[in-house]
Structure formats: structure tokens, C-alpha cells
C-alpha atoms as a PDB file:
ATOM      1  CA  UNK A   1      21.789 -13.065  11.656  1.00  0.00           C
ATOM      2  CA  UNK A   2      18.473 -12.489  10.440  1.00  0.00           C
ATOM      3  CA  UNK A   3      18.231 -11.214   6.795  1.00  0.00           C
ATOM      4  CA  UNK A   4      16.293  -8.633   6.210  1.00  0.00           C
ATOM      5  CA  UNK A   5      13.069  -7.843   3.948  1.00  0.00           C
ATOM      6  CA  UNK A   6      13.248  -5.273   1.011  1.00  0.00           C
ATOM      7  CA  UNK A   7      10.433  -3.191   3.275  1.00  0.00           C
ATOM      8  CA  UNK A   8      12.968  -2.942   5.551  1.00  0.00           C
ATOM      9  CA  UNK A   9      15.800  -2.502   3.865  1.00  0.00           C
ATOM     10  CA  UNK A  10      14.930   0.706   2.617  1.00  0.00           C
ATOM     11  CA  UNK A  11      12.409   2.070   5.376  1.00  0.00           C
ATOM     12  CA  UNK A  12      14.828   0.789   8.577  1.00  0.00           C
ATOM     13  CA  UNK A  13      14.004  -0.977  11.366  1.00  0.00           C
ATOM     14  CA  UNK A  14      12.049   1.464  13.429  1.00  0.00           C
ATOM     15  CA  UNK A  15       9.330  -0.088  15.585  1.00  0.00           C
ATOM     16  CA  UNK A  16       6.483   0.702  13.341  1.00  0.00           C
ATOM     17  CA  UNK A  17       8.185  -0.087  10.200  1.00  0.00           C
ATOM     18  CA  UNK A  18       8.873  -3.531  11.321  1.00  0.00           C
ATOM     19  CA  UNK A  19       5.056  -4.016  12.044  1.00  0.00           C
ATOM     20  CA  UNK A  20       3.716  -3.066   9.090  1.00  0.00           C
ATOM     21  CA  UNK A  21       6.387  -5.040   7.085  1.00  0.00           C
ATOM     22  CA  UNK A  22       5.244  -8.165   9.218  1.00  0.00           C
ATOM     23  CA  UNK A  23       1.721  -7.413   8.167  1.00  0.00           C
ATOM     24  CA  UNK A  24       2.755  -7.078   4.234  1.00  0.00           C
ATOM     25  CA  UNK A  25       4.368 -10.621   4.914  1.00  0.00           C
ATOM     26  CA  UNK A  26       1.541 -12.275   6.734  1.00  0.00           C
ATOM     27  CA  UNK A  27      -2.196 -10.643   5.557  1.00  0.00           C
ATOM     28  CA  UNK A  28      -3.550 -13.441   4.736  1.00  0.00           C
ATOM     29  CA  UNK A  29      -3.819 -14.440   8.948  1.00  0.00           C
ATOM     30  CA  UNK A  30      -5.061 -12.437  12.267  1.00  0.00           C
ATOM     31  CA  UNK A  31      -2.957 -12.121  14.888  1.00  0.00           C
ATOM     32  CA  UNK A  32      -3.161 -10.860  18.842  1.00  0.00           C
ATOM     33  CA  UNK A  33      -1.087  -7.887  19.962  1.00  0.00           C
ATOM     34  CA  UNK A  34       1.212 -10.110  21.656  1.00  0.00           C
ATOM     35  CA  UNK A  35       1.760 -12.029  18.655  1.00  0.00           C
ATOM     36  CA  UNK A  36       2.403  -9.391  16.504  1.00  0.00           C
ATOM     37  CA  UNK A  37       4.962  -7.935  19.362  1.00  0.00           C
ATOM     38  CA  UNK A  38       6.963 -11.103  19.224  1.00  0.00           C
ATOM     39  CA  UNK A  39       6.669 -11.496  15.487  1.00  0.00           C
ATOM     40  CA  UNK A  40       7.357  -7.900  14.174  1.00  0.00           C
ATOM     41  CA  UNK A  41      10.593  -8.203  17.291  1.00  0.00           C
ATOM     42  CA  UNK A  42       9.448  -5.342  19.477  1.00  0.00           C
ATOM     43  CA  UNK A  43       8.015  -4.988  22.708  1.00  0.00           C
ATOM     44  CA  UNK A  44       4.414  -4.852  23.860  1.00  0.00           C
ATOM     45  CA  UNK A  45       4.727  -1.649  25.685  1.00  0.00           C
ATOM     46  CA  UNK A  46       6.011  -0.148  22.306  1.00  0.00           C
ATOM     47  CA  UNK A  47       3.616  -1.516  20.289  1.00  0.00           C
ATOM     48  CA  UNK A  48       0.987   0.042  22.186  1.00  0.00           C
ATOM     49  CA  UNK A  49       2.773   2.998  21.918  1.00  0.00           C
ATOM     50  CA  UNK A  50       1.780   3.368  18.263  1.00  0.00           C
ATOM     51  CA  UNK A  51      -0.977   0.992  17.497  1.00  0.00           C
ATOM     52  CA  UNK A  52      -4.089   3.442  18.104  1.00  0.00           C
ATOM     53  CA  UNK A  53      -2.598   5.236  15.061  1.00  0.00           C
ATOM     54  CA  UNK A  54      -2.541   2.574  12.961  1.00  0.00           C
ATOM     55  CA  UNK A  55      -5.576   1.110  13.907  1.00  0.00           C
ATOM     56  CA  UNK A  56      -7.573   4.825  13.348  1.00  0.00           C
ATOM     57  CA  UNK A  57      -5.700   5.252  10.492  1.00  0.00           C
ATOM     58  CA  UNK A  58      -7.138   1.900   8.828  1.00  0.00           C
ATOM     59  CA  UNK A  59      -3.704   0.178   7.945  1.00  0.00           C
ATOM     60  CA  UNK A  60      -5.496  -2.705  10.055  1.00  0.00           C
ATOM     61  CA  UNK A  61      -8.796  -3.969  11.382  1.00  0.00           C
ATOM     62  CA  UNK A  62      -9.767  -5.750  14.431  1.00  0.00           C
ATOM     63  CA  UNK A  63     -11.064  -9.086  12.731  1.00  0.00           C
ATOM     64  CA  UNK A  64     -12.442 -11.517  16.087  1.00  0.00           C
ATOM     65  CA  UNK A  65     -11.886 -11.950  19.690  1.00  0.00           C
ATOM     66  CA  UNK A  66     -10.836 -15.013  21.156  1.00  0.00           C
ATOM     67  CA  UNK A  67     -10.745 -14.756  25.089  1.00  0.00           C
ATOM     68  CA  UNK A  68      -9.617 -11.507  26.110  1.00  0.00           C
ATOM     69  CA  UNK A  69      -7.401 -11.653  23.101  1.00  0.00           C
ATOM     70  CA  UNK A  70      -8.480  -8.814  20.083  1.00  0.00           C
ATOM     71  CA  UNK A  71      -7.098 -10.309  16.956  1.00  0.00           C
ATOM     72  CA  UNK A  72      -6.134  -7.678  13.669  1.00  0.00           C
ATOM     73  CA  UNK A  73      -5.253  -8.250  10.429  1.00  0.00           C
ATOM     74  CA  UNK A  74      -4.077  -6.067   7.509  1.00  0.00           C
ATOM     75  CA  UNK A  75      -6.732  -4.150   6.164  1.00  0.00           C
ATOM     76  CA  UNK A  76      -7.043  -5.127   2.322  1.00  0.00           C
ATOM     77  CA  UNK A  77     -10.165  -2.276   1.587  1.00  0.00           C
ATOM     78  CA  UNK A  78      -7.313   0.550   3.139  1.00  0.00           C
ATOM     79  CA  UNK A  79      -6.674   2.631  -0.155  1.00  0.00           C
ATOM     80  CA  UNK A  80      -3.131   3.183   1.802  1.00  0.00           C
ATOM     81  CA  UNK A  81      -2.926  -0.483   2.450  1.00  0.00           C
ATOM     82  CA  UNK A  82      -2.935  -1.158  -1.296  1.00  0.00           C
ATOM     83  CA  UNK A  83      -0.691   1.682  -1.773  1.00  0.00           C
ATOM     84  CA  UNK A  84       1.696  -0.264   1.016  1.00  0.00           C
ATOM     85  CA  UNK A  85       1.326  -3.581  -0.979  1.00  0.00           C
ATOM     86  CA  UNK A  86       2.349  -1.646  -4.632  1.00  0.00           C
ATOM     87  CA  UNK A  87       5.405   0.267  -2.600  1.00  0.00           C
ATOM     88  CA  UNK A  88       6.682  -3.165  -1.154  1.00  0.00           C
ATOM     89  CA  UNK A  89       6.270  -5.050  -4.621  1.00  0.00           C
ATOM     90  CA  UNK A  90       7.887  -2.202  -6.506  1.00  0.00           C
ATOM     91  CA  UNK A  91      10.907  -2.393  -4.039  1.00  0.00           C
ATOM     92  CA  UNK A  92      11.191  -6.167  -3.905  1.00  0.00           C
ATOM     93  CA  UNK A  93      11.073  -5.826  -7.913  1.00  0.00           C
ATOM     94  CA  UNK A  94      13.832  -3.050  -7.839  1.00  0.00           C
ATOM     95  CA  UNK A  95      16.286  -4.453  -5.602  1.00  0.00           C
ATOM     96  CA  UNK A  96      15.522  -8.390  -7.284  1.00  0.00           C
ATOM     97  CA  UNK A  97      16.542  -6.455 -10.510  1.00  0.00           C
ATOM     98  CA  UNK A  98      19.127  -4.875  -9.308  1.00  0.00           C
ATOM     99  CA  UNK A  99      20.851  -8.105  -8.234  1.00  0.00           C
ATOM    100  CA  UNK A 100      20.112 -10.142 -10.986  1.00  0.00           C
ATOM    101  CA  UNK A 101      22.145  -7.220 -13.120  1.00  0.00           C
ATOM    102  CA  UNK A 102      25.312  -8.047 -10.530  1.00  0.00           C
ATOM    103  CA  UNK A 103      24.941 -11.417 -10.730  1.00  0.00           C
ATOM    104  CA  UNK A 104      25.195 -11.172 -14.813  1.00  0.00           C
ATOM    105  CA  UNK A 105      28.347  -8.953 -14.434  1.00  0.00           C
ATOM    106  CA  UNK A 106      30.102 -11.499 -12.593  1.00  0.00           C
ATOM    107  CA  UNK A 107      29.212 -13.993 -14.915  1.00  0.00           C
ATOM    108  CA  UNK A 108      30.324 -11.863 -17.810  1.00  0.00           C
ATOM    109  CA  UNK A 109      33.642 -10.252 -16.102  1.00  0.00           C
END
């Protein structure tokens, strides 16, 4: 069973939530739609459902072409990309917290 990410955890596992968590988790690379169907765990017809939106809406940029293939990456200049970044590090900080407190009250109990 696959565990999931704090993104996740509190946003669900809607289509688009589990894209842009994949992006949070891998901005350093580019990837082709296909990859980022099979990575983010959703299908290629539902990706394209959404992706025009978050391409317009600057969460990513197209960053090369290789082939046919259009390769993307999270944007890092996207004022709501940073705001993305801060909202996932706040709740990875949160819920870390969070279980670091249980953890000490079994210890303690």
C-alpha cells in the first residue's frame, strides 16, 4: 500500500491534486505528459482533461521538446507556485510535529 504524502493527505487524491503534489516532489526535473500520467497515477485522457488550466495558469512551464514529446516542469517564478511550496512545507512541518508529540506520549505514558 502506497503511503501517502502530507500534500495529499490533507488535499485528497483527486486527479489534479496528485499532479501537482508529484510536481512539489520532483521540480528539480522535466517530465512528458505521459510521464507525469504514470507518475502522478492517473490517466492520460484525464490529465488532459485539466492540464490547459494549469499550464495557463503558470503552476508549470513547457521547458524543451524532445521528439514529439513537450516536456514541463514546475514553474519556480509562479508567485502561486511558491505559495504551493510554503503550503506543502507548512503541512509536512505540522503533521511531522504532530507525530513527534505522539511519539513522546508513548514514551512518557
Amino acid at each position: 500500500m502506497e503511503e501517502k504524502t502530507s500534500f495529499r493527505l490533507v488535499f485528497g487524491d483527486s486527479p489534479i491534486v496528485k499532479v501537482i503534489d508529484f510536481f512539489l516532489d520532483n521540480r528539480e526535473f522535466d517530465y512528458s505528459l505521459t510521464d507525469i500520467a504514470k507518475n502522478a497515477d492517473i490517466g492520460w485522457s484525464t490529465l488532459h482533461g485539466f492540464w490547459g488550466n494549469i499550464v495557463k495558469l503558470g503552476i508549470v512551464i513547457k521547458t524543451r521538446k524532445i521528439g514529439r514529446a513537450e516536456l514541463y516542469k514546475l514553474n519556480p517564478n509562479s508567485l502561486l507556485v511558491k505559495k504551493l511550496i510554503d503550503l506543502d512545507t507548512d503541512i509536512s512541518k505540522k503533521l511531522m510535529n504532530e507525530e513527534i508529540n505522539k511519539q513522546k506520549l508513548k514514551v512518557t505514558a
